[in-house]
Protein backbone atom coordinates (compact mmCIF):
# COMPACT_ATOMS: atom_id res chain seq x y z
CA UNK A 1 -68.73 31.75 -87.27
CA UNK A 2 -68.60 30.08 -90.89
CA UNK A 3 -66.75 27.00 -91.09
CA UNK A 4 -64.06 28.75 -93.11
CA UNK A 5 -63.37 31.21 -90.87
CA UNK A 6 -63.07 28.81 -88.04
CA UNK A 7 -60.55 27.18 -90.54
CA UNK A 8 -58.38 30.40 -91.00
CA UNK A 9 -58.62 31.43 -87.62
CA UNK A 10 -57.12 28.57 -86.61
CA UNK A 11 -54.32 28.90 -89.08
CA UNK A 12 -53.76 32.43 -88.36
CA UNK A 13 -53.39 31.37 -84.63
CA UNK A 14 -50.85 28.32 -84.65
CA UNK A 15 -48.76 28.08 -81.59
CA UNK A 16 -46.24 26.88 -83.93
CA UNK A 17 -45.59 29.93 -85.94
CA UNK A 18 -46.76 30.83 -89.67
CA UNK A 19 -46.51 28.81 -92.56
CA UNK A 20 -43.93 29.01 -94.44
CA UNK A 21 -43.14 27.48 -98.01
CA UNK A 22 -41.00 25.04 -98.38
CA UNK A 23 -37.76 24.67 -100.33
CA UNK A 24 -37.56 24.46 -104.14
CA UNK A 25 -35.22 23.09 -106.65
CA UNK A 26 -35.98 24.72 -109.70
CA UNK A 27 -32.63 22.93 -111.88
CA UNK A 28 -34.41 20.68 -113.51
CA UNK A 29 -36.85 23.58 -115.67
CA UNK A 30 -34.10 26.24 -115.96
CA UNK A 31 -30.68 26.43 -116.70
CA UNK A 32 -30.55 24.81 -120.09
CA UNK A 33 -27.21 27.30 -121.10
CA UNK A 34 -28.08 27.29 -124.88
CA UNK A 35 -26.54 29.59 -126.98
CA UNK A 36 -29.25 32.47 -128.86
CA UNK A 37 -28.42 30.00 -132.17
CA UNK A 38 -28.75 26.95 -130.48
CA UNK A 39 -32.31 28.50 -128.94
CA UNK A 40 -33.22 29.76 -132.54
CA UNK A 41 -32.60 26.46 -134.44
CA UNK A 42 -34.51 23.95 -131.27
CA UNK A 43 -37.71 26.72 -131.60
CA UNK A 44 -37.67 26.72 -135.37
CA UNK A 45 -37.25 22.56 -135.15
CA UNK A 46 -39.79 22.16 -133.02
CA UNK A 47 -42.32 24.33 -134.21
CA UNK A 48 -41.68 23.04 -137.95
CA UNK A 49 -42.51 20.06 -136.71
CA UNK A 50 -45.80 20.22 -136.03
CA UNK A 51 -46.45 22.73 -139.25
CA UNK A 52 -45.70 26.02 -137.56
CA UNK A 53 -44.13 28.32 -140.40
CA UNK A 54 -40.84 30.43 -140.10
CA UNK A 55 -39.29 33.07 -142.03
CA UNK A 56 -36.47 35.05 -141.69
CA UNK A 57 -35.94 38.84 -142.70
CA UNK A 58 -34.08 41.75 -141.07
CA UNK A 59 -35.65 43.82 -138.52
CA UNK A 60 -35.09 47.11 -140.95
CA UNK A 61 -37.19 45.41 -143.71
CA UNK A 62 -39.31 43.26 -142.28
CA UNK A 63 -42.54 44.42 -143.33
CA UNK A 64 -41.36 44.16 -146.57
CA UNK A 65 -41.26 39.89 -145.89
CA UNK A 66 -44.91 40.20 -144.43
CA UNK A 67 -45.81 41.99 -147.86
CA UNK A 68 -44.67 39.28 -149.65
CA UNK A 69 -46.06 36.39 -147.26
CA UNK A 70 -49.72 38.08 -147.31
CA UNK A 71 -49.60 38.15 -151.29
CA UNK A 72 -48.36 34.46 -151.50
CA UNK A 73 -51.04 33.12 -149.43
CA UNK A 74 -53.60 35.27 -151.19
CA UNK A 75 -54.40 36.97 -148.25
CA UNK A 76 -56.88 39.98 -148.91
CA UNK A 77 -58.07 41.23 -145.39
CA UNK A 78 -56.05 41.73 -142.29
CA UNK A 79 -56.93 41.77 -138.79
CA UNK A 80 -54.48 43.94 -136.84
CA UNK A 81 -54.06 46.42 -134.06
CA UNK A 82 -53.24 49.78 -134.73
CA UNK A 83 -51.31 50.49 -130.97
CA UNK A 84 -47.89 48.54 -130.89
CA UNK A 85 -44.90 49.61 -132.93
CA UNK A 86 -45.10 46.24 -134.92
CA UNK A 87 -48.76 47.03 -136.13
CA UNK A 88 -48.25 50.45 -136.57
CA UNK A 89 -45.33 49.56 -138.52
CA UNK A 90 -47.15 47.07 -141.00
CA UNK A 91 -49.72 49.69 -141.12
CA UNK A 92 -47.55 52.10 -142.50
CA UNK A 93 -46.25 49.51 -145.01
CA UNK A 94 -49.32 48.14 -146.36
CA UNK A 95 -51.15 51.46 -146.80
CA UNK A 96 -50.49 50.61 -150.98
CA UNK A 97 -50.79 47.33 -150.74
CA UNK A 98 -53.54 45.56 -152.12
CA UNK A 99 -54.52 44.38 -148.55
CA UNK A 100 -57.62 45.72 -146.57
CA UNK A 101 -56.45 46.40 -143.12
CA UNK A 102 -59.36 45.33 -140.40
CA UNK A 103 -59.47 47.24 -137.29
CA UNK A 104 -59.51 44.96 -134.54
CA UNK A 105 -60.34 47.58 -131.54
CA UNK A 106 -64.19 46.94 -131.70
CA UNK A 107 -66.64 45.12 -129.93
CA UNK A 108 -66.79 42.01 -130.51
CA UNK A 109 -70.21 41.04 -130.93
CA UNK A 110 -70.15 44.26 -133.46
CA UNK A 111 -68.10 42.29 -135.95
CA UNK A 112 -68.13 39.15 -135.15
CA UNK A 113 -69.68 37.35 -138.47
CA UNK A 114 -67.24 39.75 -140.11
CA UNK A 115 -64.32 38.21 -138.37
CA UNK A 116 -65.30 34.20 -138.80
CA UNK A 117 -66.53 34.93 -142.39
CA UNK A 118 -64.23 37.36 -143.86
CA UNK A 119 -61.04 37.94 -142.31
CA UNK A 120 -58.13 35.84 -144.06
CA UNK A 121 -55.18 36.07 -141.35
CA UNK A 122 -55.14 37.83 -138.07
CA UNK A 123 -51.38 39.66 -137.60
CA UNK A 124 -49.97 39.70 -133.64
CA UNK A 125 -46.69 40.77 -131.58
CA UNK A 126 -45.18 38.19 -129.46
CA UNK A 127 -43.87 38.99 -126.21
CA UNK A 128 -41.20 36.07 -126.70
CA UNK A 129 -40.75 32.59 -127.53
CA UNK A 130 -39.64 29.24 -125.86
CA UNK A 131 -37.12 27.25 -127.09
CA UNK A 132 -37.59 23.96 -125.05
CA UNK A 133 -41.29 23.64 -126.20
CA UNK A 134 -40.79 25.46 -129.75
CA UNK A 135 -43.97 27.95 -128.65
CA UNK A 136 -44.52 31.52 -128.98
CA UNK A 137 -46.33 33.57 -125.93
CA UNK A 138 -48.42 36.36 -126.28
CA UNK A 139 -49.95 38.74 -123.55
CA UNK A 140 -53.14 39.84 -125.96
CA UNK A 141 -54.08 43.50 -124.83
CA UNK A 142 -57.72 45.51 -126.19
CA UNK A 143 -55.32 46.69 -129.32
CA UNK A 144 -54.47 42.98 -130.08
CA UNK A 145 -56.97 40.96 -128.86
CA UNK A 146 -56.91 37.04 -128.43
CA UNK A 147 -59.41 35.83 -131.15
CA UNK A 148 -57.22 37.87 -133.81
CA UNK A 149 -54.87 34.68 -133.27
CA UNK A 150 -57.42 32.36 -132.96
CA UNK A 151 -60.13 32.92 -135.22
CA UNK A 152 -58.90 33.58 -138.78
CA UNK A 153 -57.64 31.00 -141.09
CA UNK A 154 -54.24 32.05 -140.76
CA UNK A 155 -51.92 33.62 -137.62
CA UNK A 156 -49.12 35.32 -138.98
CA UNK A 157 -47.06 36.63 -135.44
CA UNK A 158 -44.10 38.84 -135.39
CA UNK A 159 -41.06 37.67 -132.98
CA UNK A 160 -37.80 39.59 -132.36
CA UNK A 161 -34.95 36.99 -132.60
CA UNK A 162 -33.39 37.88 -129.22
CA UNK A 163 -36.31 37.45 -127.05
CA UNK A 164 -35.89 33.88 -126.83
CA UNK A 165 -35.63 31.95 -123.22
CA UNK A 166 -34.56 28.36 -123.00
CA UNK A 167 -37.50 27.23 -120.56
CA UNK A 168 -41.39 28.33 -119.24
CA UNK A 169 -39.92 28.74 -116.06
CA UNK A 170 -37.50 31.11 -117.52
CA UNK A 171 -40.51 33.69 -119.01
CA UNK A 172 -42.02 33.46 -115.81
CA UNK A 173 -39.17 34.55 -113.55
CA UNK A 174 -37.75 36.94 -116.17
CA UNK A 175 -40.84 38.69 -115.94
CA UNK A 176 -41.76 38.72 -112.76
CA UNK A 177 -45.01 36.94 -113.30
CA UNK A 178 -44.89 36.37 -109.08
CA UNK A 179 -45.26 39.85 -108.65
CA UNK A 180 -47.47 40.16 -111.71
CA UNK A 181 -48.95 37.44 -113.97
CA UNK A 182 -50.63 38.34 -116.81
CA UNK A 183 -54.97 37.61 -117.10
CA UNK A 184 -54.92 36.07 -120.24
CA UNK A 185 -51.21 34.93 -121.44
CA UNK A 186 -51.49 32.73 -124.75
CA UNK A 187 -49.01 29.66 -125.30
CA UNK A 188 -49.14 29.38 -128.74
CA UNK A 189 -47.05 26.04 -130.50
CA UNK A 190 -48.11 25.49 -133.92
CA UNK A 191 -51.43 25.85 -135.83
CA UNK A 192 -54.78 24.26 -134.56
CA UNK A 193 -55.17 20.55 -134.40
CA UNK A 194 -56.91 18.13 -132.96
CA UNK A 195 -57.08 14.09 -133.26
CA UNK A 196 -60.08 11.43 -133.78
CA UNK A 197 -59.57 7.81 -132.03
CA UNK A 198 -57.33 6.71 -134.38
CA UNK A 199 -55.15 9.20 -133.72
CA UNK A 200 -54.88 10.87 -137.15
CA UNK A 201 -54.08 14.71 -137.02
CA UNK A 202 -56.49 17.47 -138.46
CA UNK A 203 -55.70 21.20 -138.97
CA UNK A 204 -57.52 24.13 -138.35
CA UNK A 205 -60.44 22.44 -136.77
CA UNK A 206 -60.76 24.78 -134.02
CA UNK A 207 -58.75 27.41 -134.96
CA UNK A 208 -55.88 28.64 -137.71
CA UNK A 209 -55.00 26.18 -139.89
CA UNK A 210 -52.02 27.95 -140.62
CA UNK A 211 -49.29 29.26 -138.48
CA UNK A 212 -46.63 31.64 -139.76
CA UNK A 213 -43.51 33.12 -137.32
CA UNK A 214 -42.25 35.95 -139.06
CA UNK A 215 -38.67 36.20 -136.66
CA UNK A 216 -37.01 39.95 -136.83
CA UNK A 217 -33.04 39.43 -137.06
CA UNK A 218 -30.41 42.49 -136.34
CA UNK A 219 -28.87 43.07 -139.40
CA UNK A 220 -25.51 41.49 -139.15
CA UNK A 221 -27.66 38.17 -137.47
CA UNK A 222 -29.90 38.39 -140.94
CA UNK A 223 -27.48 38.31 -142.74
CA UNK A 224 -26.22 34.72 -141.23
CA UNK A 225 -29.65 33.11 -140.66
């Protein structure tokens, strides 16, 4: 018998019982009780902060923002899905703009000079956003995979207004990540940066140097933000 199975043999046979887990307080990473403004205005703070972008349109227009963001940063080519609602959507609203669209389902080894040489901005979903760490969090899928958010110069991510959640903790348990956590969940908190020894900050080094939240409001809450 290996070693290791001597181990869990043993374990499996305590006199004493099973394991069990122990107790945990969980207060001190939940329960923050902030309002959906007050966990709009701490995301958009925090994320501002270290040069994450945010816009605000309507949910009923808001392609017609990302039409207007892509032609003020001169953006010419497009990475983005073709699956999810939100891509399909932008799709459908681009198809006269003067925007190539880049389909993203491929192989990546197929395409990959194309997508470090070529591609302006990569466009993503979000699944939600956390307001105690001002980050986004993605669960990239084959339609939307993770180097459309990492690789091109700019990251331009779509996130609904009222998917919020005060803490980490909160995502996970609202989620059921216990029961089911995802392979390759992305915590996303600003563009790319990295520091030398004397601590000054440099963008984009390994990865987009820009970062652009495009946050979908109801109508009546568009009309206030």
């Amino acid at each position: 018998m290996r070693a290791r199975d001597a181990i869990l043999k043993r374990l499996r046979e305590r006199t004493d019982g099973p394991l069990s887990a122990p107790e945990s307080d969980f207060a001190v990473v939940t329960h923050r009780g902030w309002s959906a403004e007050e966990r709009l205005e701490r995301f958009e703070r925090l994320i501002a902060s270290v040069h994450g972008e945010v816009i605000h349109a309507p949910r009923e227009s808001w392609a017609e923002t990302l039409a207007k963001v892509l032609a003020d940063k001169g953006v010419r080519r497009l990475a983005l899905g073709k699956q999810h609602p939100m891509a399909a959507e932008a799709r459908h609203a681009l198809a006269d703009a003067e925007v190539e669209l880049i389909d993203v389902d491929r192989d990546i080894e197929s395409w990959q000079r194309e997508q470090f040489e070529r591609v302006d901005a990569g466009l993503t979903s979000t699944r939600g956003a956390i307001a105690e760490t001002g980050s986004l969090w993605l669960w990239p899928t084959p339609d939307e995979p993770r180097l459309i958010s990492l690789v091109p110069p700019i990251h331009i991510a779509v996130l609904d207004a009222d998917t919020l959640e005060d803490t980490f903790f909160d995502v996970v348990e609202a989620h059921g990540w216990a029961d089911g956590m995802p392979t390759n969940a992305l915590l996303i908190s600003g563009p790319s940066k990295t520091a030398d020894i004397e601590q000054t900050l440099a963008y984009g080094v390994h990865g987009p140097r820009a970062l652009v939240v495009l946050v979908r409001h109801a109508a009546a809450a568009a009309e206030d933000a």
